[in-house]
N, C-alpha and C. Protein backbone atom coordinates (compact mmCIF):
# COMPACT_ATOMS: atom_id res chain seq x y z
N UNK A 1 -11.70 -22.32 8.98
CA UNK A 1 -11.13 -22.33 10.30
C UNK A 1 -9.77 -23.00 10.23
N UNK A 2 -8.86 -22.38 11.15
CA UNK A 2 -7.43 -23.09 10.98
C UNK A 2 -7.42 -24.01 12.36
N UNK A 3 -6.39 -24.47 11.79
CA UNK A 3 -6.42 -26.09 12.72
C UNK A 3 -4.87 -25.85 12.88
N UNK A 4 -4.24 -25.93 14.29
CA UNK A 4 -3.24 -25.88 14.87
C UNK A 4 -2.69 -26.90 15.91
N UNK A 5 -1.48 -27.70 15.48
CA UNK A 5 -0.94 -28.68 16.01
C UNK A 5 -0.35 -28.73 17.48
N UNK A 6 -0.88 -28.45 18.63
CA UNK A 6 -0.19 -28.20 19.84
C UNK A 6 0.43 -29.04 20.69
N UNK A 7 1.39 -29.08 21.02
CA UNK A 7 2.17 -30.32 21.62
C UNK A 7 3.49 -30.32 21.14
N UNK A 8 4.27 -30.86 21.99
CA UNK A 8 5.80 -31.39 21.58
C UNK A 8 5.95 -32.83 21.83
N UNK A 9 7.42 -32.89 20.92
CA UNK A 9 7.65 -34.39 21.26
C UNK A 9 7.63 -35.14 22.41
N UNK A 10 7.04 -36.22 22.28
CA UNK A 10 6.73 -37.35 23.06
C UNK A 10 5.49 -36.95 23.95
N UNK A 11 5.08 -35.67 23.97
CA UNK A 11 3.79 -35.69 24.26
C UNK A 11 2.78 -35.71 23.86
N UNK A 12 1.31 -35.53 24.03
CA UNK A 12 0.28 -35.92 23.43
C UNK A 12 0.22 -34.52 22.49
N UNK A 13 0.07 -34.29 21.47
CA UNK A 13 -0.19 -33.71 20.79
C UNK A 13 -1.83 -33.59 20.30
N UNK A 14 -2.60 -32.21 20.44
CA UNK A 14 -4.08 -32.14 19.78
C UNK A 14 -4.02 -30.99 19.42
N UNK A 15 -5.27 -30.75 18.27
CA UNK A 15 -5.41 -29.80 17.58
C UNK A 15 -6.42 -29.23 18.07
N UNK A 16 -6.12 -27.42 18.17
CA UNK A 16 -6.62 -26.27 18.61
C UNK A 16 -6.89 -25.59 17.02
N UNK A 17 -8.23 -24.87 17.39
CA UNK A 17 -9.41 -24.08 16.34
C UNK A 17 -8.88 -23.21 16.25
N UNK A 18 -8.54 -22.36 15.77
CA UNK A 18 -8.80 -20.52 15.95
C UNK A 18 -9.91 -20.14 14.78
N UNK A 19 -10.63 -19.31 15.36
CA UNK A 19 -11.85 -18.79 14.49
C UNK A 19 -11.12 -17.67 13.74
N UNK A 20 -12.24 -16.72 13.08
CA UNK A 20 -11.63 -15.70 12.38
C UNK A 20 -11.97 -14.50 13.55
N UNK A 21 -11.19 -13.28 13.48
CA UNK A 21 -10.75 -12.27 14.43
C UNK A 21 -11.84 -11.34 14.34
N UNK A 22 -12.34 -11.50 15.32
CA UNK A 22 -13.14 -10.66 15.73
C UNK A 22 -13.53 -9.13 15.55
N UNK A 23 -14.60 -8.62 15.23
CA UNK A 23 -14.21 -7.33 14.66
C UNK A 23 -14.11 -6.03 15.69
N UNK A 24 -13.90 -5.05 15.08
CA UNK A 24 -14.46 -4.04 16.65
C UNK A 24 -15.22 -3.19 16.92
N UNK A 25 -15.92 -2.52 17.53
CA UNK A 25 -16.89 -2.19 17.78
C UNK A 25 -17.23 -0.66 16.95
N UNK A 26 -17.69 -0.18 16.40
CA UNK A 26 -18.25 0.52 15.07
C UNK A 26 -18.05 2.20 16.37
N UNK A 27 -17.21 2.69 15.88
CA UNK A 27 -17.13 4.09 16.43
C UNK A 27 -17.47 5.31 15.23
N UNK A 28 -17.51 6.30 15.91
CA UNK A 28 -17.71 7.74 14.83
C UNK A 28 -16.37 7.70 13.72
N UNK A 29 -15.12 7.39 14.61
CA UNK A 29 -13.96 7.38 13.93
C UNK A 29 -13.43 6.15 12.48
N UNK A 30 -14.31 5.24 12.58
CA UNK A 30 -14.03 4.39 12.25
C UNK A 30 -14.77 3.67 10.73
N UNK A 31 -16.58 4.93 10.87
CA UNK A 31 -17.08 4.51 10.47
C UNK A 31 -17.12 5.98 9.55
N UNK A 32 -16.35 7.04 9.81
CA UNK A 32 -15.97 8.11 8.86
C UNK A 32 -14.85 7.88 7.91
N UNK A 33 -14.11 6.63 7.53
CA UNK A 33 -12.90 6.46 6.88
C UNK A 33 -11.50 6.27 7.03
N UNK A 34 -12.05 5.38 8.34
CA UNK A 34 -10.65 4.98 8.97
C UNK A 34 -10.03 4.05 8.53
N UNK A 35 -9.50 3.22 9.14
CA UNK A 35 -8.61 2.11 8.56
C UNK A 35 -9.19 0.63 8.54
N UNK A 36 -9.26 0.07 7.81
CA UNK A 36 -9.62 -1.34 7.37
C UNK A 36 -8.67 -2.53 7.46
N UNK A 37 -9.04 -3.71 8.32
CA UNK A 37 -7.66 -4.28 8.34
C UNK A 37 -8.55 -5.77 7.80
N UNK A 38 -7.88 -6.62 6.68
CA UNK A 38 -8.48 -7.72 6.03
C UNK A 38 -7.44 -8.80 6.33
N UNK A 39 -8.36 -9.68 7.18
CA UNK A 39 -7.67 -11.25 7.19
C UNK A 39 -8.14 -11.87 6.74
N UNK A 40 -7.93 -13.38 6.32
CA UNK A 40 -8.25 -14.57 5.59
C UNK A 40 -8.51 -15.66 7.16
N UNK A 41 -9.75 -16.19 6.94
CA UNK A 41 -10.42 -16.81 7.83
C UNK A 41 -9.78 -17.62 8.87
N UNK A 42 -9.55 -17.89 10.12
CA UNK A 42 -9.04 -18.76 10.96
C UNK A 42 -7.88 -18.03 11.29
N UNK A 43 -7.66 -16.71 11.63
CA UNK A 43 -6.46 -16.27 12.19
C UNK A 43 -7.00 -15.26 13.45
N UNK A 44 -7.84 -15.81 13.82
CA UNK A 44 -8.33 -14.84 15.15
C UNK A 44 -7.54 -16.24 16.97
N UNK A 45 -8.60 -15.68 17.73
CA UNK A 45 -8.55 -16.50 18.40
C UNK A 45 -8.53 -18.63 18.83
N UNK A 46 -8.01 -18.77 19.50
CA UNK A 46 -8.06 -20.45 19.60
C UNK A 46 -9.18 -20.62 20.68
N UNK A 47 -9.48 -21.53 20.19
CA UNK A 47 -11.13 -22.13 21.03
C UNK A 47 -10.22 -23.15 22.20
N UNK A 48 -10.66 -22.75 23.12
CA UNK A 48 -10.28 -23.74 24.67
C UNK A 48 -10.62 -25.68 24.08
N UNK A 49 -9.47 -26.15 23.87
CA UNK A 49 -9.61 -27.20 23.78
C UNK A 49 -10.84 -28.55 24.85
N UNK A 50 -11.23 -29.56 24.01
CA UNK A 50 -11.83 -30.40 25.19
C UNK A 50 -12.94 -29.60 25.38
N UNK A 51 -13.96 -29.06 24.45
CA UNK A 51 -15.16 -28.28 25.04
C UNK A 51 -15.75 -29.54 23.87
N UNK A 52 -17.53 -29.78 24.73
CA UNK A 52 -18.47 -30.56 23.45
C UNK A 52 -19.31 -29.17 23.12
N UNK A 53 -19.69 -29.85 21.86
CA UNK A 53 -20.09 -29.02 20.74
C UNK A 53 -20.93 -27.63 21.43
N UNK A 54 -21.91 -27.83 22.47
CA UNK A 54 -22.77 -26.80 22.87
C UNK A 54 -21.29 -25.61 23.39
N UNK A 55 -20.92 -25.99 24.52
CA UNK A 55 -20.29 -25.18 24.89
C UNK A 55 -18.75 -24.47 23.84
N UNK A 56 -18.48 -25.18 23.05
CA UNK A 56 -18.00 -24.75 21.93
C UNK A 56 -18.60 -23.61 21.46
N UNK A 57 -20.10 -23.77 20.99
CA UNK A 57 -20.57 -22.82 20.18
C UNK A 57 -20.46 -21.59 21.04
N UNK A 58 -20.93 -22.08 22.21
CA UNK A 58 -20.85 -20.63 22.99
C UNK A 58 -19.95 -19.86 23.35
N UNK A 59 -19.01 -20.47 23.43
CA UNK A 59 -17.48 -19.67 23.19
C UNK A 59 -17.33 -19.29 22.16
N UNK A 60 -17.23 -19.56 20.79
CA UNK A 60 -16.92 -19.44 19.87
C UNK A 60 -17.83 -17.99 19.55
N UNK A 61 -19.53 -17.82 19.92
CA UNK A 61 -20.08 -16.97 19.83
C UNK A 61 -20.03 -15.87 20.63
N UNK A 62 -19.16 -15.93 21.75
CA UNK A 62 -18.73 -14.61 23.10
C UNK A 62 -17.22 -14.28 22.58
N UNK A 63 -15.95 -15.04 21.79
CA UNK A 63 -15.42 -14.58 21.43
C UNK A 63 -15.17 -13.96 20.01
N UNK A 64 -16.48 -14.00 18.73
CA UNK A 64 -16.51 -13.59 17.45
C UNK A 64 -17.11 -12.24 17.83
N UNK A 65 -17.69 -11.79 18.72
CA UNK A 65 -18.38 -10.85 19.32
C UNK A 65 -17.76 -9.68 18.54
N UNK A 66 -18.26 -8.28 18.15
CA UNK A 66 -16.89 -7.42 17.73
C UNK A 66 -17.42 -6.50 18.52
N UNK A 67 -16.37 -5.67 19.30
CA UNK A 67 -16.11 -4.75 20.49
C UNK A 67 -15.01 -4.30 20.93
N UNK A 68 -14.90 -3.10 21.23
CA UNK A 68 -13.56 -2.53 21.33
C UNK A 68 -12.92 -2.06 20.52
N UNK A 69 -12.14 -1.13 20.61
CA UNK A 69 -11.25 -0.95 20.20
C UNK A 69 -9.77 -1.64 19.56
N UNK A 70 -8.95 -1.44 18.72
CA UNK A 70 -8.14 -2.41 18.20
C UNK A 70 -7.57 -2.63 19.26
N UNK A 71 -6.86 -2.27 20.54
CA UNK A 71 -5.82 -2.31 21.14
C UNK A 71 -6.44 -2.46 22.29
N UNK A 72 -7.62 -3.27 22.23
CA UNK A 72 -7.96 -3.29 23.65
C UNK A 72 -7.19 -4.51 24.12
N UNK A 73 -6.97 -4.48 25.50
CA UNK A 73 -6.13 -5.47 25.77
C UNK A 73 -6.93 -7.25 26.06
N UNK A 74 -8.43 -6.24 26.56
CA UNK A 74 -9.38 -7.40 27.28
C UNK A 74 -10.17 -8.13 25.69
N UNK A 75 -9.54 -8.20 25.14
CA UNK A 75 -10.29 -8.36 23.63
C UNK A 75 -9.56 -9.52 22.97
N UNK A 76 -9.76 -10.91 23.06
CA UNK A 76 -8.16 -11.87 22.48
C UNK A 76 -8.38 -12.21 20.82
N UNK A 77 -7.99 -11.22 19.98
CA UNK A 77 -7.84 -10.92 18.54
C UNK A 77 -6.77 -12.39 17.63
N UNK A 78 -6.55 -12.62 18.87
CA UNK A 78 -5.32 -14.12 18.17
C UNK A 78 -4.12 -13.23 17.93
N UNK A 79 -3.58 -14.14 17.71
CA UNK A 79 -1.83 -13.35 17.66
C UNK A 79 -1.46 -12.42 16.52
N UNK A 80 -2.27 -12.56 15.79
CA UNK A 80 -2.51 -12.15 13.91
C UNK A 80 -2.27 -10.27 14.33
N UNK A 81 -3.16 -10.11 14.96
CA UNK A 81 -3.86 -8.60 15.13
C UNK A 81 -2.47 -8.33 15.44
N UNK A 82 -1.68 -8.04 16.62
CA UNK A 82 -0.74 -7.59 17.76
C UNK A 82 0.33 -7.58 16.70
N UNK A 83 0.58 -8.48 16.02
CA UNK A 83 1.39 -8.74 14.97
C UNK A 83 1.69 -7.01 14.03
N UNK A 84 0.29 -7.85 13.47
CA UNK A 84 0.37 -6.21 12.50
C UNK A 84 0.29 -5.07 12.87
N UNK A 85 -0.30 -4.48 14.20
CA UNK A 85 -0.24 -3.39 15.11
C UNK A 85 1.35 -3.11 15.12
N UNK A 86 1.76 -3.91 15.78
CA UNK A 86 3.71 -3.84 15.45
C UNK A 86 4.32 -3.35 14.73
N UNK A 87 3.96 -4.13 13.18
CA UNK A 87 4.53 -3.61 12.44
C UNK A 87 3.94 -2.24 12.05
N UNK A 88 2.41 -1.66 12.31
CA UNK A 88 2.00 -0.63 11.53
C UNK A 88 2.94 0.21 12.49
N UNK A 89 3.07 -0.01 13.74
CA UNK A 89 3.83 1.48 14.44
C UNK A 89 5.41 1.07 14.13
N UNK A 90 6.14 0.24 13.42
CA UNK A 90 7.10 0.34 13.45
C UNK A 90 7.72 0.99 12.01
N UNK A 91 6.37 1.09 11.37
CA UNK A 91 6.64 1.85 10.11
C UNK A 91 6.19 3.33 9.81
N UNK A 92 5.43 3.53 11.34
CA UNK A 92 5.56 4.97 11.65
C UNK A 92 3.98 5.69 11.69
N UNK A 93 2.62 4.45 12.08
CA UNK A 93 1.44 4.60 11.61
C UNK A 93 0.55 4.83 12.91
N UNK A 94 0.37 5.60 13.61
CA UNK A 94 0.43 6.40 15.28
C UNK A 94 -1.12 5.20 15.69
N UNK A 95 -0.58 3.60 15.57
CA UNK A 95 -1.45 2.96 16.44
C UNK A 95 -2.68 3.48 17.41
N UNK A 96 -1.48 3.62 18.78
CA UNK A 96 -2.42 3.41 19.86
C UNK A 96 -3.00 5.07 19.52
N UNK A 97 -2.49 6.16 19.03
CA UNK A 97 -3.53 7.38 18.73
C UNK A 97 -4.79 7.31 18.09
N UNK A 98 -4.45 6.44 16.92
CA UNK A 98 -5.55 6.25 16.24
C UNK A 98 -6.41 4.96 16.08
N UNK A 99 -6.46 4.45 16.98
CA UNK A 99 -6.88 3.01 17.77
C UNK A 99 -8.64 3.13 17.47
N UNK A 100 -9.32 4.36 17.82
CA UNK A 100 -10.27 4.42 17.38
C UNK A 100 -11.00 4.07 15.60
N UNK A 101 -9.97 4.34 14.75
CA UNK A 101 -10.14 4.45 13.10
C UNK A 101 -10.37 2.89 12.84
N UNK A 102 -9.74 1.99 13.70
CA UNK A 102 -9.99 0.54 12.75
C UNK A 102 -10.69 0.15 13.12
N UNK A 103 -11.44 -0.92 11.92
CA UNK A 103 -11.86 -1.92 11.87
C UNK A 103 -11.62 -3.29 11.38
N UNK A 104 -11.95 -4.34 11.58
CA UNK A 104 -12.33 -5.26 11.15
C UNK A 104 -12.62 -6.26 10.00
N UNK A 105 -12.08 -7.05 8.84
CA UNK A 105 -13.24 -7.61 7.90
C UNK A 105 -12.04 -9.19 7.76
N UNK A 106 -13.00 -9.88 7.94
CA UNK A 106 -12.49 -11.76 7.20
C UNK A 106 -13.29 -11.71 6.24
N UNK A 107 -12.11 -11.83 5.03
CA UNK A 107 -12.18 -12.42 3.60
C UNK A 107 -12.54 -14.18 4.01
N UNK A 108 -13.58 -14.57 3.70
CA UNK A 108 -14.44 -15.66 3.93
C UNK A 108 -13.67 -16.85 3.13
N UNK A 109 -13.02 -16.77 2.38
CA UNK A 109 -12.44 -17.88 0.96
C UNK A 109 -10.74 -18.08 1.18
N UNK A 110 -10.66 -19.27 1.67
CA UNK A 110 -9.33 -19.81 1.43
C UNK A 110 -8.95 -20.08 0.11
N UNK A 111 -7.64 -19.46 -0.41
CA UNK A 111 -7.14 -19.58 -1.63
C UNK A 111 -5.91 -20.43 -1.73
N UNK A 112 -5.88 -21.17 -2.78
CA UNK A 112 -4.36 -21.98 -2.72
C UNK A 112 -3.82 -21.50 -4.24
N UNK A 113 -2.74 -21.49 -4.03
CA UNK A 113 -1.86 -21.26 -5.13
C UNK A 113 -1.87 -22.11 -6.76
N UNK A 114 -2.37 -23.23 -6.44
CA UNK A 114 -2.77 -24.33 -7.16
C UNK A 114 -3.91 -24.68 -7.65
N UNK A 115 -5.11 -23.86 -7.09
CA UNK A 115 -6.29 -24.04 -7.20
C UNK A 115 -6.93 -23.87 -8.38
N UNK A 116 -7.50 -24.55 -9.28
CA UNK A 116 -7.96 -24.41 -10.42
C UNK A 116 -9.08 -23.19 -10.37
N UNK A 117 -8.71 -22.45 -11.26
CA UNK A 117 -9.99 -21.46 -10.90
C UNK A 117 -11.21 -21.66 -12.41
N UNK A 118 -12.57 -22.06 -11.60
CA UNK A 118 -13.71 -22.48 -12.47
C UNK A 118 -15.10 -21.32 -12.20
N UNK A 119 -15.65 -22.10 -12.54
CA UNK A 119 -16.65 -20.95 -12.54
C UNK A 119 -17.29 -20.53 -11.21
N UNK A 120 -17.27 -22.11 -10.38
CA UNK A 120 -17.65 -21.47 -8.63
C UNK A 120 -16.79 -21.07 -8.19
N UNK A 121 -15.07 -21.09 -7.85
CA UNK A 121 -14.11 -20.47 -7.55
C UNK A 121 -14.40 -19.01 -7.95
N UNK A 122 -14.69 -18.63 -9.43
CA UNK A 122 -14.97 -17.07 -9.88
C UNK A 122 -16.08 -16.47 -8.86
N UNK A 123 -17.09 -17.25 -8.65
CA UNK A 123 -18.18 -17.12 -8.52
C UNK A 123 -18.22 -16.41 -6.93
N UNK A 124 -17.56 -17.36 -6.12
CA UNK A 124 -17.46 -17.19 -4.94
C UNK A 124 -16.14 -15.85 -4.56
N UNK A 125 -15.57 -15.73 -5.65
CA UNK A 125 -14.64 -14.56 -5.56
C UNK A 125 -15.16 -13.01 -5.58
N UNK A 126 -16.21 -13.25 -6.22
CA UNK A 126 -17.14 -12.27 -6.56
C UNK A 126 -18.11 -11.79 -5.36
N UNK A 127 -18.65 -13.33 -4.86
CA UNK A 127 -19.52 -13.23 -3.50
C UNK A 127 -18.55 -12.22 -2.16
N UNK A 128 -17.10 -12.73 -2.37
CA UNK A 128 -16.25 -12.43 -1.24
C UNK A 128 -16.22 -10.75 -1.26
N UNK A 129 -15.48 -10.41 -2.78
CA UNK A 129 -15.46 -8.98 -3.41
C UNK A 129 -16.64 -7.91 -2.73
N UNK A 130 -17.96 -8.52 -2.88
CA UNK A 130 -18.92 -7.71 -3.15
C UNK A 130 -19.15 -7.71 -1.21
N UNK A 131 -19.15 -8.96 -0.42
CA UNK A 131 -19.42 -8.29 0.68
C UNK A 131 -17.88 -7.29 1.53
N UNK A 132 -17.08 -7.56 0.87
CA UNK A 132 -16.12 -6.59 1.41
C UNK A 132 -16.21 -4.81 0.93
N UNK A 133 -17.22 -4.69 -0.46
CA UNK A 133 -17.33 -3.55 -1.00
C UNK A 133 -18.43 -2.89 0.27
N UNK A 134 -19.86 -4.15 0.67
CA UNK A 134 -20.18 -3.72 1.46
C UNK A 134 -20.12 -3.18 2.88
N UNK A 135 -18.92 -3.75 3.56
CA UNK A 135 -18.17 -3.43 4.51
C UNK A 135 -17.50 -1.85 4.62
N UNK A 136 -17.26 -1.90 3.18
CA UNK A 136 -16.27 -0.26 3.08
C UNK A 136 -17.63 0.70 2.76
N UNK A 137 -18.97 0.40 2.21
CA UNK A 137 -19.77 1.07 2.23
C UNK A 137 -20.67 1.57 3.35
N UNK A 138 -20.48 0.43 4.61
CA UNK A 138 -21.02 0.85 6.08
C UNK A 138 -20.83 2.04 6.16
N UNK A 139 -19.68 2.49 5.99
CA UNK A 139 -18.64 3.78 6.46
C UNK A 139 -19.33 5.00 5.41
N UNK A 140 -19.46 6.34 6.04
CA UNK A 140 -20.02 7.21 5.31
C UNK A 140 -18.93 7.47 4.44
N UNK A 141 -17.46 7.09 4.72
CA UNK A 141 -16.50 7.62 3.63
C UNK A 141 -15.57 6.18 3.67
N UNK A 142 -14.90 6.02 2.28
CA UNK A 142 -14.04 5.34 2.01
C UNK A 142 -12.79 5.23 2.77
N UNK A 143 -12.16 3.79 3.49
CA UNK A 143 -11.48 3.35 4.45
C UNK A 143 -10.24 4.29 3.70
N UNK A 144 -9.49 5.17 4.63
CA UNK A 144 -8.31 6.34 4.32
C UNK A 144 -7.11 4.91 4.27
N UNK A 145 -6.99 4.25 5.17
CA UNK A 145 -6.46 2.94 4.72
C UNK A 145 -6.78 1.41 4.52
N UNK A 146 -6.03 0.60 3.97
CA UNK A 146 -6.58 -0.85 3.75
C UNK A 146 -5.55 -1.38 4.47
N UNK A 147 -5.33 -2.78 4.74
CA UNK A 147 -4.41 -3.25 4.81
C UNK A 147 -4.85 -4.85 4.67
N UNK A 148 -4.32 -5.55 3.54
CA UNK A 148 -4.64 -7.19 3.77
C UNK A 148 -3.79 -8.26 4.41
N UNK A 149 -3.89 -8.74 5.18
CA UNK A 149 -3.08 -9.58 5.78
C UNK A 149 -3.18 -10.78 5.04
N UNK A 150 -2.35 -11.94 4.44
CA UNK A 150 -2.65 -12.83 3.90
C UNK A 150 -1.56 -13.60 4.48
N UNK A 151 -2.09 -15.27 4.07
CA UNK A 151 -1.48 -16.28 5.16
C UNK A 151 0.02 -16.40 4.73
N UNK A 152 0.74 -17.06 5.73
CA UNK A 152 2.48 -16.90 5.79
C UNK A 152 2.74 -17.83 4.78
């Protein structure tokens, strides 16, 4: 989960959650070899600050929900999604036409550049690998596109 610094100077500054982005809801189009879109965990939505733990969860569990369509508007994907929608139509990739084709998947494993890689690092790379193979295997045909989003 990412942790985000909100506030400006001289005011109180606290840190806001965002979970990972929610997926969307499994259509004919989507689940014949549409498009696959992969983020790295904590780039979905921000959790309403000042909630205790119960009502946390329950937010947290009405907004991981996956439903809709990519471009639904009533759907808050975190800023991540809208982002790359942008750029896919600005590189000429007919979005809102084919709004039905995507889906969904968080790569579960934060990676650092520095990170010693051992045998649970391998290990868990493998765990990540294999449920994303299963993700593209939901689909009666192989995702026609991928796309991985990875952190800035």
């Amino acid at each position: 989960m990412r942790m985000r610094l909100e506030g400006s100077m001289g005011s109180k500054a606290k840190f806001s959650q965002r979970i990972d982005v929610p997926g969307t809801a499994d259509t004919p189009e989507n689940l014949q070899g549409g498009v696959l879109l992969v983020f790295p965990p904590g780039f979905g939505p921000t959790l309403s600050p000042g909630l205790d733990a119960s009502a946390q969860a329950l937010e947290r569990q009405k907004l991981s929900r996956p439903r809709g369509r990519i471009t639904a508007r009533q759907v808050d994907r975190g800023p991540e999604v809208p982002q790359l929608l942008k750029w896919l139509e600005r590189a000429g990739f007919p979005v809102a036409q084919d709004a039905a084709r995507f889906s969904i998947f968080t790569w579960p494993q934060h990676w650092e550049a520095d990170r010693p890689l051992d045998r649970r690092v391998l290990k868990a790379a493998a765990a990540d690998a294999a449920r994303l193979a299963e993700e593209v295997k939901k689909a009666s045909a192989a995702p026609s596109f991928l796309c991985f989003r990875s952190t800035p």
